[in-house]
Protein backbone atom coordinates (compact mmCIF):
# COMPACT_ATOMS: atom_id res chain seq x y z
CA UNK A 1 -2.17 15.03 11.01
CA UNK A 2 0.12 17.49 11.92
CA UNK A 3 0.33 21.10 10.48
CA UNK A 4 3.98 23.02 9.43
CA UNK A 5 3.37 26.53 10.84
CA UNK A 6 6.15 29.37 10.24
CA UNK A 7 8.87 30.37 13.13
CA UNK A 8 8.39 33.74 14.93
CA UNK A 9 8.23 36.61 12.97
CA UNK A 10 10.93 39.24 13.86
CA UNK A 11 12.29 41.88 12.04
CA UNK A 12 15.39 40.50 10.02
CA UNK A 13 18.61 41.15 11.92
CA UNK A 14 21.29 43.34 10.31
CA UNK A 15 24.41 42.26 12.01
CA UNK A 16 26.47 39.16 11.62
CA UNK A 17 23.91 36.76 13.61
CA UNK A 18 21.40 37.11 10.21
CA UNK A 19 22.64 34.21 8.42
CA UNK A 20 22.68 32.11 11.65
CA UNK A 21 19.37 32.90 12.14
CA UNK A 22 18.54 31.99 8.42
CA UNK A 23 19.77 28.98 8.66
CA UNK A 24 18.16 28.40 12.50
CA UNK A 25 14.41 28.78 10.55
CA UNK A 26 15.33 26.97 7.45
CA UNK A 27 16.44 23.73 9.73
CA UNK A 28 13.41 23.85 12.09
CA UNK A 29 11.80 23.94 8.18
CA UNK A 30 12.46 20.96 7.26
CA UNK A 31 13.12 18.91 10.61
CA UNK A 32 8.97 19.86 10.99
CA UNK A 33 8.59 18.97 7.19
CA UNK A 34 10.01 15.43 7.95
CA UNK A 35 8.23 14.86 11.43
CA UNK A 36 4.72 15.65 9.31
CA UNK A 37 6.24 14.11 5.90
CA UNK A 38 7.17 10.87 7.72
CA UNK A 39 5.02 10.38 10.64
CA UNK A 40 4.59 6.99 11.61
CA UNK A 41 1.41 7.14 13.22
CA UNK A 42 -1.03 5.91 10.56
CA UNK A 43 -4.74 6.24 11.79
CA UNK A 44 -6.79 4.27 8.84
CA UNK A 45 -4.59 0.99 10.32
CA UNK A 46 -6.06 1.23 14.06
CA UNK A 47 -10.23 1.67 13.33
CA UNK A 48 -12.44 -1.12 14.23
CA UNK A 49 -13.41 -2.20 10.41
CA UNK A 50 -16.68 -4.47 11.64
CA UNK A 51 -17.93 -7.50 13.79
CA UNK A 52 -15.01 -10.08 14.10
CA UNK A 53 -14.35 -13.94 13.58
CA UNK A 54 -16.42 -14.06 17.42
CA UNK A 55 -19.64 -12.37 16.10
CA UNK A 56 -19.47 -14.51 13.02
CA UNK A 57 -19.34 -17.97 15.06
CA UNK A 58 -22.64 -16.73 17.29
CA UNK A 59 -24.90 -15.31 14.25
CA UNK A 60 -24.12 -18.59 12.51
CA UNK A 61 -24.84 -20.88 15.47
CA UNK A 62 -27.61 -19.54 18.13
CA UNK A 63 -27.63 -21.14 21.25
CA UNK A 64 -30.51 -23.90 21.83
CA UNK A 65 -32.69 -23.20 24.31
CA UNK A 66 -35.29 -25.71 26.00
């Protein structure tokens, strides 16, 4: 799962650069908003969910012995 955590905190700029910088943190906002928002990875589809088809076949047929 990944986690949004805020830019660096420095004090606001009072020249020209400010709204550059604005906008600078609110796109790194939301391009980390969409990475977590639309991650691919989905970790409930890759657990092992039991015994397969395999473990099946040999509980229902033991091997013979003599």
């Amino acid at each position: 799962m990944a986690t949004i955590t805020p830019g660096t905190s420095s004090p606001a700029p009072t020249d020209s650069h400010a709204s550059t910088g604005l906008l600078q943190e609110i796109r790194q906002f939301w391009r980390q908003f969409f990475i977590a928002a639309f991650d691919p990875y989905r970790p409930e589809l890759h657990y092992m969910r039991g015994p397969g088809p395999a473990c099946d076949a040999k509980r229902k047929h033991p091997p013979t012995s003599h």
